[in-house]
PDB file of N, CA and C in Angstrom:
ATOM      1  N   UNK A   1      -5.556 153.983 134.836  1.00  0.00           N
ATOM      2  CA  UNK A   1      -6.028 152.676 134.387  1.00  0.00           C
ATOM      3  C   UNK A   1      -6.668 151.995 135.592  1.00  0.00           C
ATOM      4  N   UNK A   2      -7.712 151.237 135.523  1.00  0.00           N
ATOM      5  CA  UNK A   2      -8.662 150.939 136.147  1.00  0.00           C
ATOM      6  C   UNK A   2      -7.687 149.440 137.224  1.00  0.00           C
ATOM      7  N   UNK A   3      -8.045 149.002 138.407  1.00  0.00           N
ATOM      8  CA  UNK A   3      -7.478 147.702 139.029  1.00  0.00           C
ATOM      9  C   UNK A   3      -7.970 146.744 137.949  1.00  0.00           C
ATOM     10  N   UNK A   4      -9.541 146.712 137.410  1.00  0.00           N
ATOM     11  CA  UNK A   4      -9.705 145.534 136.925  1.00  0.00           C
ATOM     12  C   UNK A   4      -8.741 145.360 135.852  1.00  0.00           C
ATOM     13  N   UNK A   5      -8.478 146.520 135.102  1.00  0.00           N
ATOM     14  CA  UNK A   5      -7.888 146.123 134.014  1.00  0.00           C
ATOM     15  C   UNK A   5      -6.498 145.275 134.311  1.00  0.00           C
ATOM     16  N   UNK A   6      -5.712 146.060 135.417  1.00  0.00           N
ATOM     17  CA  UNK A   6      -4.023 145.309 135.472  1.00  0.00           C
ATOM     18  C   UNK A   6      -4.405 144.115 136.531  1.00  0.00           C
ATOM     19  N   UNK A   7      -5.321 143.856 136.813  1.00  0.00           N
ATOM     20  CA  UNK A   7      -6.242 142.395 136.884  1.00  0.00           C
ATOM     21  C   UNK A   7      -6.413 141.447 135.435  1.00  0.00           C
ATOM     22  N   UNK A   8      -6.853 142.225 135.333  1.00  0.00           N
ATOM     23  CA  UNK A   8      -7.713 140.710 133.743  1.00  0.00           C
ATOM     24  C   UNK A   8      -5.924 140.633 133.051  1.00  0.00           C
ATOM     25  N   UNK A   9      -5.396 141.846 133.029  1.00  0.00           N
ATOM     26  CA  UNK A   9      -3.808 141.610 132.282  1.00  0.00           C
ATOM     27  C   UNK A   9      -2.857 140.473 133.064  1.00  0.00           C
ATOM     28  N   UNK A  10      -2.972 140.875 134.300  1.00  0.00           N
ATOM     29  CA  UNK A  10      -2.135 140.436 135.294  1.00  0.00           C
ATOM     30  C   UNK A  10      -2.573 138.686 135.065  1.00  0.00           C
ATOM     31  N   UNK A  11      -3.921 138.468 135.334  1.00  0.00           N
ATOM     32  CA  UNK A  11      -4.321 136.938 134.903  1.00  0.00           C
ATOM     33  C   UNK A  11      -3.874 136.251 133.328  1.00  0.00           C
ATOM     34  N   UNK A  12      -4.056 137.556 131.981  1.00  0.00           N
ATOM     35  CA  UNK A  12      -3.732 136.547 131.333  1.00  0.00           C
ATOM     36  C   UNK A  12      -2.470 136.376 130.864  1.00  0.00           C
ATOM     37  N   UNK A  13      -1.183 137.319 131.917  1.00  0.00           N
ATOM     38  CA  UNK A  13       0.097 136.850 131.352  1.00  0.00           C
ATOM     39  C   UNK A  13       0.198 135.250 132.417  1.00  0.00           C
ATOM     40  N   UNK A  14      -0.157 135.278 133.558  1.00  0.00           N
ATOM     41  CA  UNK A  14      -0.120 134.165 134.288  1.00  0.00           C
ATOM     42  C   UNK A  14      -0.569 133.251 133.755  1.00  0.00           C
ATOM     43  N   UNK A  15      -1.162 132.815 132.819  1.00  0.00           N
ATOM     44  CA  UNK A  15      -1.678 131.731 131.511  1.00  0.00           C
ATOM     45  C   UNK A  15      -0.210 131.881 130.511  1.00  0.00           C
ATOM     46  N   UNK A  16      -0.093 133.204 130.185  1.00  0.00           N
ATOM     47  CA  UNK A  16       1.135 133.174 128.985  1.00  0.00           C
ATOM     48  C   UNK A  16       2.225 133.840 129.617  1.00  0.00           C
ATOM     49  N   UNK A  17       3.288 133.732 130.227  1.00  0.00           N
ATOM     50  CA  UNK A  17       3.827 134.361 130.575  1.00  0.00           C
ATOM     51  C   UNK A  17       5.082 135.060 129.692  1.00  0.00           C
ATOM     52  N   UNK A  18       5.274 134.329 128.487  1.00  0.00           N
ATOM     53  CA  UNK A  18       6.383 134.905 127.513  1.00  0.00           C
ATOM     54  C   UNK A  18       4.958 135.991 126.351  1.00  0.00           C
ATOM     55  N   UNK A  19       3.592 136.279 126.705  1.00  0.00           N
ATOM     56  CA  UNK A  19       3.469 136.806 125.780  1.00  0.00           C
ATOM     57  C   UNK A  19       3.813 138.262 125.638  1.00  0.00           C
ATOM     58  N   UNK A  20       4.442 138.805 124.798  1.00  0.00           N
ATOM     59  CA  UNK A  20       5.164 140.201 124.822  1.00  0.00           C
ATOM     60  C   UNK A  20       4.317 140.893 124.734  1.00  0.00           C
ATOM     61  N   UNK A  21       3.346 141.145 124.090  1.00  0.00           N
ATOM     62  CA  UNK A  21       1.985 142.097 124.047  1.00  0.00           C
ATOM     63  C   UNK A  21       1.199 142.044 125.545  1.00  0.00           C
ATOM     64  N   UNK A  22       0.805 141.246 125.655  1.00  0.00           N
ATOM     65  CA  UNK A  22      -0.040 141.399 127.431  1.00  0.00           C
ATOM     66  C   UNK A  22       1.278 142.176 128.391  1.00  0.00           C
ATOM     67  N   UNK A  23       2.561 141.176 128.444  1.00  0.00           N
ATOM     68  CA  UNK A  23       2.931 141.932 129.267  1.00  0.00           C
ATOM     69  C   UNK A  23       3.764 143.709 129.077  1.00  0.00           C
ATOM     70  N   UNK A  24       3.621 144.117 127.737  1.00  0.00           N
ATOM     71  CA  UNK A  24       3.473 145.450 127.542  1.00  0.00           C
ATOM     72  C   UNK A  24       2.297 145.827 128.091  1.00  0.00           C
ATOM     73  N   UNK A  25       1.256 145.504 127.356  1.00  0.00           N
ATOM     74  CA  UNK A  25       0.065 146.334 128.252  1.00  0.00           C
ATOM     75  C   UNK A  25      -0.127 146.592 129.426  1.00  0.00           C
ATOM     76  N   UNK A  26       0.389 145.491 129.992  1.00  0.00           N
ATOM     77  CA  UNK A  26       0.707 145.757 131.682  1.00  0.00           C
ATOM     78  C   UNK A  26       1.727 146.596 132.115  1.00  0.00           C
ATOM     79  N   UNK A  27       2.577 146.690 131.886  1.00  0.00           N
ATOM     80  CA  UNK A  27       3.303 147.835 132.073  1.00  0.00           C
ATOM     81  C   UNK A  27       3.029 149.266 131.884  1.00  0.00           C
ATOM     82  N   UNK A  28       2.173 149.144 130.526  1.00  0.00           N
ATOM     83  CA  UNK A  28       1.557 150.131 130.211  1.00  0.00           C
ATOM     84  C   UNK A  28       0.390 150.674 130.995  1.00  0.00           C
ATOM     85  N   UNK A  29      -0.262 149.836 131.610  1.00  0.00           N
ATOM     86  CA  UNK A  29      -1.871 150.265 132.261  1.00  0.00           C
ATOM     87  C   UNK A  29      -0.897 150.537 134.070  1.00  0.00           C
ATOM     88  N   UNK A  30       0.006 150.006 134.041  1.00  0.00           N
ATOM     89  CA  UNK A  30       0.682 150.295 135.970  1.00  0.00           C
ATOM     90  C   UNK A  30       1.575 151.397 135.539  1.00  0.00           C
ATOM     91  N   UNK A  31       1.740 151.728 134.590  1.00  0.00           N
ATOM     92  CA  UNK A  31       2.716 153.285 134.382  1.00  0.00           C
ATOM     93  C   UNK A  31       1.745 154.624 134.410  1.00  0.00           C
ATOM     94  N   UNK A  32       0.544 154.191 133.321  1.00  0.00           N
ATOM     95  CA  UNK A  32      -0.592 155.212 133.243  1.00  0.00           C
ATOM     96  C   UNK A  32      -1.218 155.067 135.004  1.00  0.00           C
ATOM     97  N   UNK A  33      -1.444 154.457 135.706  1.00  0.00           N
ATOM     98  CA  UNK A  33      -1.882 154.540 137.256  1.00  0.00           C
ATOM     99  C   UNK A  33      -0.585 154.951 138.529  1.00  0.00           C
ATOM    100  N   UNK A  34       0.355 155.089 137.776  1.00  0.00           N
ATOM    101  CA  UNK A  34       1.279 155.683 138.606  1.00  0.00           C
ATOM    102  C   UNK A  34       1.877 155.010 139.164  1.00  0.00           C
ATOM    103  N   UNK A  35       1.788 153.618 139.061  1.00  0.00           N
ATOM    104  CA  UNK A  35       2.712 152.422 139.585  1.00  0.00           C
ATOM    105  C   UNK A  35       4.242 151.828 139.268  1.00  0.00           C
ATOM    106  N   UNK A  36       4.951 153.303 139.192  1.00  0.00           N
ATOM    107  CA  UNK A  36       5.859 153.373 138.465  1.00  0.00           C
ATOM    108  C   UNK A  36       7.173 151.818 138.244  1.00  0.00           C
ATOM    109  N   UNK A  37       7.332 151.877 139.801  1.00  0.00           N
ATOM    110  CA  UNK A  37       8.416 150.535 140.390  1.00  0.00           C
ATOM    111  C   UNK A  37       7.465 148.829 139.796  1.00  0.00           C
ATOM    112  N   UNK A  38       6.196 148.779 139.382  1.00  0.00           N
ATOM    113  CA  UNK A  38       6.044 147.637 139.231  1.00  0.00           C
ATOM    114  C   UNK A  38       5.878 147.539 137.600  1.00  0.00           C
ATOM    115  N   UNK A  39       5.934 148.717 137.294  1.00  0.00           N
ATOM    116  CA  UNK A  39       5.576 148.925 136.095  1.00  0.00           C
ATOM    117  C   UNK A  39       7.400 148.819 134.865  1.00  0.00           C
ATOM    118  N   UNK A  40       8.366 149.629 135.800  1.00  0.00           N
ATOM    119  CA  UNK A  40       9.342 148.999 135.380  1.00  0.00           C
ATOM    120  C   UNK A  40      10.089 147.878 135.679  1.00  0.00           C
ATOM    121  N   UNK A  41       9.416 147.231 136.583  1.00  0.00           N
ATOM    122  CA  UNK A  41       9.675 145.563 136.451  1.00  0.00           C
ATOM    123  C   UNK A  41       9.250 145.525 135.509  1.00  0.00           C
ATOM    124  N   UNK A  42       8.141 144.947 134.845  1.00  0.00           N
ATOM    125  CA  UNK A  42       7.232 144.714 133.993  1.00  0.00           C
ATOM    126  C   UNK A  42       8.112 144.973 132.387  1.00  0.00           C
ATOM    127  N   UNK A  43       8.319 146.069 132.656  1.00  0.00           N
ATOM    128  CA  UNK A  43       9.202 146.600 130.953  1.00  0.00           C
ATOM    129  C   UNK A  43      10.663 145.940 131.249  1.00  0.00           C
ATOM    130  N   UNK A  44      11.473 145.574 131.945  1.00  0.00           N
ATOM    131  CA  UNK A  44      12.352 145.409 132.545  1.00  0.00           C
ATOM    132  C   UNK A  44      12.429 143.651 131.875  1.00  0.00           C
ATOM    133  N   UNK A  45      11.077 143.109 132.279  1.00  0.00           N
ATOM    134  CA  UNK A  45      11.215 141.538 132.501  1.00  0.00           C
ATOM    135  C   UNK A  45      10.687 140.757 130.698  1.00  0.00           C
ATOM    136  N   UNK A  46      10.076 142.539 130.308  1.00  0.00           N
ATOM    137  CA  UNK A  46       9.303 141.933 128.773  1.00  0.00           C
ATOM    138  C   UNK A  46      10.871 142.239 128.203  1.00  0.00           C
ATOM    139  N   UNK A  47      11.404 142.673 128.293  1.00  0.00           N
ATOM    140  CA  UNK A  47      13.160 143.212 127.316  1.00  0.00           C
ATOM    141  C   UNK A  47      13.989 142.110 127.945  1.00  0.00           C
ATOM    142  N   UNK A  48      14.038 141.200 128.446  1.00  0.00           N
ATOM    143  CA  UNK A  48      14.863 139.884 129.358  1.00  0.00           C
ATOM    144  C   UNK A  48      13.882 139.267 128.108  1.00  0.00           C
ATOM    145  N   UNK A  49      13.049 138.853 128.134  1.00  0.00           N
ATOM    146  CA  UNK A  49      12.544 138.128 127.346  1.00  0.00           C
ATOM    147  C   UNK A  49      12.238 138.525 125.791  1.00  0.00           C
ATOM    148  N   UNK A  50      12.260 139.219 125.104  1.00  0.00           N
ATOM    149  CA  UNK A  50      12.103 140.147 123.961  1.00  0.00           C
ATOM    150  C   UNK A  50      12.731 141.175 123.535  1.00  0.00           C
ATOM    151  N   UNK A  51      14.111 140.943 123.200  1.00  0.00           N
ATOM    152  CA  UNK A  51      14.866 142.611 123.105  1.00  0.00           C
ATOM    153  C   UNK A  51      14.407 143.499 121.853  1.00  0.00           C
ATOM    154  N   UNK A  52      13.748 142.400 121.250  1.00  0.00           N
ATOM    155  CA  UNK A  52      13.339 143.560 120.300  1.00  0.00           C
ATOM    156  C   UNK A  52      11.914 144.086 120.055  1.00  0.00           C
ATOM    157  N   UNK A  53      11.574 143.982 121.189  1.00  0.00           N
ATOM    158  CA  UNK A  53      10.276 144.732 121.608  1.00  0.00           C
ATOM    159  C   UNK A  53      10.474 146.035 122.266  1.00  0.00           C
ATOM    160  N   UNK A  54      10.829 146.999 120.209  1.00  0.00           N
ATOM    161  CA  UNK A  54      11.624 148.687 120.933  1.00  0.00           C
ATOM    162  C   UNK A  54      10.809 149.543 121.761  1.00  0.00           C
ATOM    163  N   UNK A  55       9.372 149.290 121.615  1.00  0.00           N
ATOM    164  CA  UNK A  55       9.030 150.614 122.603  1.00  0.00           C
ATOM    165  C   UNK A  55       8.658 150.398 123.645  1.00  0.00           C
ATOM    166  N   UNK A  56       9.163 149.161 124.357  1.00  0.00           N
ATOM    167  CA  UNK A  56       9.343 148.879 125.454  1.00  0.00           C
ATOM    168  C   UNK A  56      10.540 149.817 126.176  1.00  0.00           C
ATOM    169  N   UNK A  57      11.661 149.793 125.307  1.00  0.00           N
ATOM    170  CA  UNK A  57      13.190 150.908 125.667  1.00  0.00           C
ATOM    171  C   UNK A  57      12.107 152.190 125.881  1.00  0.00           C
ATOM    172  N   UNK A  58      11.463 152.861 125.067  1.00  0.00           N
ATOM    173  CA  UNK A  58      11.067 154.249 125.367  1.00  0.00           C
ATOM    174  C   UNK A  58       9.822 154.338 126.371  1.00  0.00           C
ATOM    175  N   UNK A  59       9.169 153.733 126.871  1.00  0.00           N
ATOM    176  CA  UNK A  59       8.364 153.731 127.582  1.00  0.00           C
ATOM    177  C   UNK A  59       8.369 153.239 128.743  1.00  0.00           C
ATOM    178  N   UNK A  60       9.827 152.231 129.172  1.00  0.00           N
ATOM    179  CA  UNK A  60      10.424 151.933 130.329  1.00  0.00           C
ATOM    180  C   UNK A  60      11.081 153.148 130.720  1.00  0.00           C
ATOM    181  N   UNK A  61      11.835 153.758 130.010  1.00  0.00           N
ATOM    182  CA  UNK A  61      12.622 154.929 129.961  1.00  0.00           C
ATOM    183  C   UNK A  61      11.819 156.260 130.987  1.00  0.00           C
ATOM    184  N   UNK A  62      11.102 156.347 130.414  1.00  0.00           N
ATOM    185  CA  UNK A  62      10.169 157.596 130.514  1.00  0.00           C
ATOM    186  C   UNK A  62       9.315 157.407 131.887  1.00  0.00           C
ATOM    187  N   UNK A  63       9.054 155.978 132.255  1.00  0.00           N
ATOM    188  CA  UNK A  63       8.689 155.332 133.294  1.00  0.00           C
ATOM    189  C   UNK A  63       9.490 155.660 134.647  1.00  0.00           C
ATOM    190  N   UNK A  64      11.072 155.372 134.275  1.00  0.00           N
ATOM    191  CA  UNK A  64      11.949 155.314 135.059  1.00  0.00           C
ATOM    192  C   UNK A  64      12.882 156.710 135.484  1.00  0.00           C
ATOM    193  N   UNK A  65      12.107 157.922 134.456  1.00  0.00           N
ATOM    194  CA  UNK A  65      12.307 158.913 134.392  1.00  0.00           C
ATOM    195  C   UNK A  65      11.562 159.516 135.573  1.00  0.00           C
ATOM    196  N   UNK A  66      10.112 159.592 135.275  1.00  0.00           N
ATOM    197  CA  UNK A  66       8.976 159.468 136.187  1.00  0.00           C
ATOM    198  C   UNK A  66       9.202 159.100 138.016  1.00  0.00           C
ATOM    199  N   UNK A  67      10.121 158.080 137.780  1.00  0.00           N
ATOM    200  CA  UNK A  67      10.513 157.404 138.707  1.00  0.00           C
ATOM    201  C   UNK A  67      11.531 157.813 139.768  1.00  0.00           C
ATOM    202  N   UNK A  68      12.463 158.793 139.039  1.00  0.00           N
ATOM    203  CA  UNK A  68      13.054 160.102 139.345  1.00  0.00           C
ATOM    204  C   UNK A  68      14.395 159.056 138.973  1.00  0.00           C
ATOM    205  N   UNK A  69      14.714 158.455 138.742  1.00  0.00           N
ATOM    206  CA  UNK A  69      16.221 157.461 138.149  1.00  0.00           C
ATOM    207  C   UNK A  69      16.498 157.597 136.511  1.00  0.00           C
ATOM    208  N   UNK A  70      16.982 158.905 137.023  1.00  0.00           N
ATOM    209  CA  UNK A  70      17.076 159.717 135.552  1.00  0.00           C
ATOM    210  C   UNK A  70      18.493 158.683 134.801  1.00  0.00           C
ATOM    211  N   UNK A  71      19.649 158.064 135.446  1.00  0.00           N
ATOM    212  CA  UNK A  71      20.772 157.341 135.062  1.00  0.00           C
ATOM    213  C   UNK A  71      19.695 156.393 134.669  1.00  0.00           C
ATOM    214  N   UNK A  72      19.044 155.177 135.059  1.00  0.00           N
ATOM    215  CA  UNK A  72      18.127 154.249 134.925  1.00  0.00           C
ATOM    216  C   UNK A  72      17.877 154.442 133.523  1.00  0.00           C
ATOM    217  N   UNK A  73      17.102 155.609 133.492  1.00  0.00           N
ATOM    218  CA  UNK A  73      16.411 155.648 132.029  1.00  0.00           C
ATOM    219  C   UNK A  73      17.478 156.115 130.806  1.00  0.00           C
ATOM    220  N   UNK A  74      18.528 156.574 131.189  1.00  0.00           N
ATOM    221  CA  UNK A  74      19.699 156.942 130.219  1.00  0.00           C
ATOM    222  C   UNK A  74      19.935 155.751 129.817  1.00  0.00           C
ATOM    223  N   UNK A  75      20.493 154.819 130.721  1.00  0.00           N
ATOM    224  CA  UNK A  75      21.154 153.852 130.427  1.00  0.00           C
ATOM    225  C   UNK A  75      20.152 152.885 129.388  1.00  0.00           C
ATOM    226  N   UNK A  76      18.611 152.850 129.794  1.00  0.00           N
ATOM    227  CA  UNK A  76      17.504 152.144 129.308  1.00  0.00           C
ATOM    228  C   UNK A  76      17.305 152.185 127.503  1.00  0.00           C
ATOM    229  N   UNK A  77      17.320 153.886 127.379  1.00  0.00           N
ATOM    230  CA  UNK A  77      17.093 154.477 126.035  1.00  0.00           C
ATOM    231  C   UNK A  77      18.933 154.085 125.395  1.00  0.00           C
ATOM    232  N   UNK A  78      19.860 154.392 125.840  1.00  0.00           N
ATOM    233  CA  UNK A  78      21.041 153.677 125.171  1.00  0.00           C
ATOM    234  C   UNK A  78      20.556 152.167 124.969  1.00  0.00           C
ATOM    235  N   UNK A  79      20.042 150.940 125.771  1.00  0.00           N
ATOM    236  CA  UNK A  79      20.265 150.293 125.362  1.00  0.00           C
ATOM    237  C   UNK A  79      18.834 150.349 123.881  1.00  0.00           C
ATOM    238  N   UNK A  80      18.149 150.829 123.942  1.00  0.00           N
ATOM    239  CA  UNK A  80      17.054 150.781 122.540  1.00  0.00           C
ATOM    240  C   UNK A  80      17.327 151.392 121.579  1.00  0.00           C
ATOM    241  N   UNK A  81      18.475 152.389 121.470  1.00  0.00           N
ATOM    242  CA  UNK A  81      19.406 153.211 120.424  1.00  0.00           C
ATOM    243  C   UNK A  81      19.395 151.593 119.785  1.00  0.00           C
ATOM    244  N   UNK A  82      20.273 150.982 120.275  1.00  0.00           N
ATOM    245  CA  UNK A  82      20.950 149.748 119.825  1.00  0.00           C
ATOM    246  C   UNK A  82      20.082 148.961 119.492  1.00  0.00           C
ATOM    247  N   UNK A  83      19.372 148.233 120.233  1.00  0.00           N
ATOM    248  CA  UNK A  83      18.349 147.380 120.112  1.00  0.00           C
ATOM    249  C   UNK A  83      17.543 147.999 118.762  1.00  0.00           C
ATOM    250  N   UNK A  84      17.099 149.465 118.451  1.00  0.00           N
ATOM    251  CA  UNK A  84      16.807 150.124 116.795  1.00  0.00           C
ATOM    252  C   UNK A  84      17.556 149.574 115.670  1.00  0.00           C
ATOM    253  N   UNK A  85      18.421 150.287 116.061  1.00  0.00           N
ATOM    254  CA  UNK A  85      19.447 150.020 115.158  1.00  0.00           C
ATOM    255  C   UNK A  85      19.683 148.265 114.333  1.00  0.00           C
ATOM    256  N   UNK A  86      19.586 147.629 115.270  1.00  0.00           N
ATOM    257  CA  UNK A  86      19.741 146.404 114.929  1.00  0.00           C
ATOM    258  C   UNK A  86      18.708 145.624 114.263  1.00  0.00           C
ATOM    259  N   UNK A  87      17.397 146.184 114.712  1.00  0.00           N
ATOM    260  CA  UNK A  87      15.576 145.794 114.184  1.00  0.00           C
ATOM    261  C   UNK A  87      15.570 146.825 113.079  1.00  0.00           C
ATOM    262  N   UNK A  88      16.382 148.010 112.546  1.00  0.00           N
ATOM    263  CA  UNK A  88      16.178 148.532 111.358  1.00  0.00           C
ATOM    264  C   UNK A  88      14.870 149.265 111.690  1.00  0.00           C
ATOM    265  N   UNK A  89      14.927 149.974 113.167  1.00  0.00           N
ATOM    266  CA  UNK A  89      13.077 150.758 113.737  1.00  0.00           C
ATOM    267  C   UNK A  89      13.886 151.884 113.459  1.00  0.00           C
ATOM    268  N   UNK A  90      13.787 152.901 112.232  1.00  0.00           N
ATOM    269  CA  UNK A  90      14.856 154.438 112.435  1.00  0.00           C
ATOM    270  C   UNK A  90      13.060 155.136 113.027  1.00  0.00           C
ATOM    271  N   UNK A  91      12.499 155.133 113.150  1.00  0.00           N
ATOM    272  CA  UNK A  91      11.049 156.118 113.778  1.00  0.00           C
ATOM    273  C   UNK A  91      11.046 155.606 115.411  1.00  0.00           C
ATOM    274  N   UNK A  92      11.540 154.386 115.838  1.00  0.00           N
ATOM    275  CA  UNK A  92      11.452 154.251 117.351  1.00  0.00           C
ATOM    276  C   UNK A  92      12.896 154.988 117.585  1.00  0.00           C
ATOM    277  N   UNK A  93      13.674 154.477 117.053  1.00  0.00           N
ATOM    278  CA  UNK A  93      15.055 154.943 117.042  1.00  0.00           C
ATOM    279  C   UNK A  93      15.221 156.299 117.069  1.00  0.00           C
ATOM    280  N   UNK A  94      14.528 157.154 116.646  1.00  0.00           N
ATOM    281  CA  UNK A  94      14.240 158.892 116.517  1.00  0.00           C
ATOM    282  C   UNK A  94      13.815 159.071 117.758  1.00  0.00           C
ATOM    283  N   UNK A  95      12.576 158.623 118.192  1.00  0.00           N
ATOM    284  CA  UNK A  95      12.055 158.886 119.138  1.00  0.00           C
ATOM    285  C   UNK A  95      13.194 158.643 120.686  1.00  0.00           C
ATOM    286  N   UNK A  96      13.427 157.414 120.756  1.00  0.00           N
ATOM    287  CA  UNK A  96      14.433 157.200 121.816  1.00  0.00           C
ATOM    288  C   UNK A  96      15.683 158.340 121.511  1.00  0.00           C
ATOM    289  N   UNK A  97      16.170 158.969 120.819  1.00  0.00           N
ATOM    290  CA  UNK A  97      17.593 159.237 120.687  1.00  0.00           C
ATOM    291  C   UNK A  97      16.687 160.558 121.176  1.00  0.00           C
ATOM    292  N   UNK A  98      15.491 161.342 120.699  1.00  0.00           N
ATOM    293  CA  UNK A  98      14.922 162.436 121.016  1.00  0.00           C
ATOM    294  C   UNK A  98      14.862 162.715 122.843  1.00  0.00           C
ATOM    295  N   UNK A  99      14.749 161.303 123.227  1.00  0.00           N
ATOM    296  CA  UNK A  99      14.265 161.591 124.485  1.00  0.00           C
ATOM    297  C   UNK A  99      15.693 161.524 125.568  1.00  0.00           C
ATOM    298  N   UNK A 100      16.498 160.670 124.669  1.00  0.00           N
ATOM    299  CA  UNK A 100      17.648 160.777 125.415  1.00  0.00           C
ATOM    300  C   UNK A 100      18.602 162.321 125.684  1.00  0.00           C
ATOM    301  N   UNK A 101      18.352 163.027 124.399  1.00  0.00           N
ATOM    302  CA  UNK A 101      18.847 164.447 124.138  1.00  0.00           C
ATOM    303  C   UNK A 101      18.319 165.537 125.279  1.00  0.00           C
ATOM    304  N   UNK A 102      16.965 165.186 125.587  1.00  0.00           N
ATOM    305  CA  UNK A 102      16.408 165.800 125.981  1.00  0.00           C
ATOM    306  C   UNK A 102      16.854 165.660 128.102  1.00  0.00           C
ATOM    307  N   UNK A 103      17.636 164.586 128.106  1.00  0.00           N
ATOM    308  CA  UNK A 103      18.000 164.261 129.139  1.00  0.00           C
ATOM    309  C   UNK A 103      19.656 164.940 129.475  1.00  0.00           C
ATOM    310  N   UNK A 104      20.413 165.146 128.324  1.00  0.00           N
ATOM    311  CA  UNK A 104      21.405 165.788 128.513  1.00  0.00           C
ATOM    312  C   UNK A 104      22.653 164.725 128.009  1.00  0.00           C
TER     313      UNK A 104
END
Protein backbone atom coordinates (compact mmCIF):
# COMPACT_ATOMS: atom_id res chain seq x y z
CA UNK A 1 0.00 0.00 0.00
CA UNK A 2 1.18 3.20 -1.20
CA UNK A 3 2.53 6.21 1.84
CA UNK A 4 -0.05 8.42 0.24
CA UNK A 5 -2.66 6.22 0.90
CA UNK A 6 -1.94 5.54 5.00
CA UNK A 7 -1.55 9.43 4.55
CA UNK A 8 -4.97 10.57 3.17
CA UNK A 9 -6.29 7.57 5.90
CA UNK A 10 -4.09 8.68 8.58
CA UNK A 11 -5.59 12.50 7.97
CA UNK A 12 -9.08 11.48 7.78
CA UNK A 13 -9.26 9.46 11.04
CA UNK A 14 -7.55 12.68 12.64
CA UNK A 15 -10.90 14.60 11.57
CA UNK A 16 -12.91 11.33 12.87
CA UNK A 17 -11.22 9.58 15.15
CA UNK A 18 -14.04 7.02 16.45
CA UNK A 19 -14.69 6.26 12.69
CA UNK A 20 -14.43 2.36 12.59
CA UNK A 21 -14.18 2.01 8.83
CA UNK A 22 -11.15 4.55 8.14
CA UNK A 23 -9.50 3.28 11.00
CA UNK A 24 -9.81 -0.42 9.64
CA UNK A 25 -8.54 0.63 6.45
CA UNK A 26 -5.65 1.84 8.08
CA UNK A 27 -4.71 -0.97 9.63
CA UNK A 28 -5.43 -2.64 6.71
CA UNK A 29 -3.21 -0.55 4.13
CA UNK A 30 0.02 -0.64 7.27
CA UNK A 31 -0.48 -4.55 7.48
CA UNK A 32 -0.54 -4.97 3.50
CA UNK A 33 3.02 -2.61 3.60
CA UNK A 34 4.44 -4.62 6.26
CA UNK A 35 3.99 -2.27 9.08
CA UNK A 36 3.07 -4.85 11.20
CA UNK A 37 3.57 -3.09 15.07
CA UNK A 38 1.59 0.08 13.86
CA UNK A 39 -0.78 -1.72 12.17
CA UNK A 40 -1.71 -3.74 15.29
CA UNK A 41 -2.05 -0.71 17.23
CA UNK A 42 -4.44 0.39 14.82
CA UNK A 43 -6.69 -3.01 15.06
CA UNK A 44 -5.92 -2.99 18.71
CA UNK A 45 -7.33 0.75 19.25
CA UNK A 46 -10.47 0.19 16.50
CA UNK A 47 -11.64 -3.10 19.04
CA UNK A 48 -11.15 -0.50 22.38
CA UNK A 49 -13.48 1.43 20.55
CA UNK A 50 -15.81 -1.06 18.53
CA UNK A 51 -15.89 -4.65 19.77
CA UNK A 52 -18.00 -5.58 17.36
CA UNK A 53 -16.10 -4.75 14.50
CA UNK A 54 -15.34 -8.88 13.94
CA UNK A 55 -12.87 -8.78 11.28
CA UNK A 56 -10.91 -6.62 12.94
CA UNK A 57 -10.26 -10.03 15.57
CA UNK A 58 -9.11 -11.93 12.28
CA UNK A 59 -7.04 -9.58 10.64
CA UNK A 60 -5.35 -8.21 13.84
CA UNK A 61 -4.74 -11.83 14.49
CA UNK A 62 -3.03 -12.76 11.39
CA UNK A 63 -1.20 -9.35 11.66
CA UNK A 64 0.16 -10.31 14.97
CA UNK A 65 0.88 -13.68 13.68
CA UNK A 66 3.01 -12.06 10.95
CA UNK A 67 4.43 -10.29 13.75
CA UNK A 68 5.83 -13.53 15.06
CA UNK A 69 3.48 -13.15 18.63
CA UNK A 70 1.86 -16.21 17.85
CA UNK A 71 0.22 -16.08 21.95
CA UNK A 72 -0.86 -12.32 20.83
CA UNK A 73 -2.87 -13.56 18.05
CA UNK A 74 -4.32 -16.71 19.99
CA UNK A 75 -5.41 -14.74 22.57
CA UNK A 76 -6.79 -11.96 19.77
CA UNK A 77 -8.89 -14.70 17.67
CA UNK A 78 -10.31 -16.12 21.27
CA UNK A 79 -11.35 -12.88 21.99
CA UNK A 80 -13.51 -12.65 18.28
CA UNK A 81 -14.74 -16.40 18.87
CA UNK A 82 -16.72 -14.41 21.48
CA UNK A 83 -17.14 -11.14 20.21
CA UNK A 84 -19.04 -13.71 16.94
CA UNK A 85 -20.80 -15.34 18.91
CA UNK A 86 -22.40 -12.53 20.57
CA UNK A 87 -22.98 -10.32 16.96
CA UNK A 88 -24.60 -13.73 15.71
CA UNK A 89 -21.32 -13.44 12.65
CA UNK A 90 -21.28 -17.72 12.43
CA UNK A 91 -19.10 -16.96 8.71
CA UNK A 92 -16.54 -14.51 10.68
CA UNK A 93 -16.85 -16.85 13.51
CA UNK A 94 -15.78 -19.93 11.08
CA UNK A 95 -13.19 -18.12 9.78
CA UNK A 96 -11.55 -17.01 13.21
CA UNK A 97 -12.07 -20.51 14.91
CA UNK A 98 -10.35 -21.85 11.34
CA UNK A 99 -7.41 -19.80 11.94
CA UNK A 100 -7.14 -20.40 15.48
CA UNK A 101 -7.03 -24.40 14.75
CA UNK A 102 -4.62 -23.85 12.50
CA UNK A 103 -2.42 -22.35 15.29
CA UNK A 104 -2.69 -25.39 17.53
Amino acid sequence: MSQSRIDALQSMLSQDPNNSFVRYGLAQALASGGQYPEAIAQYRDLLARDAGYVAAYYHGGQALEKAGDIDGARALYEEGIDACTRKGDLHTRGEIQAALDILG
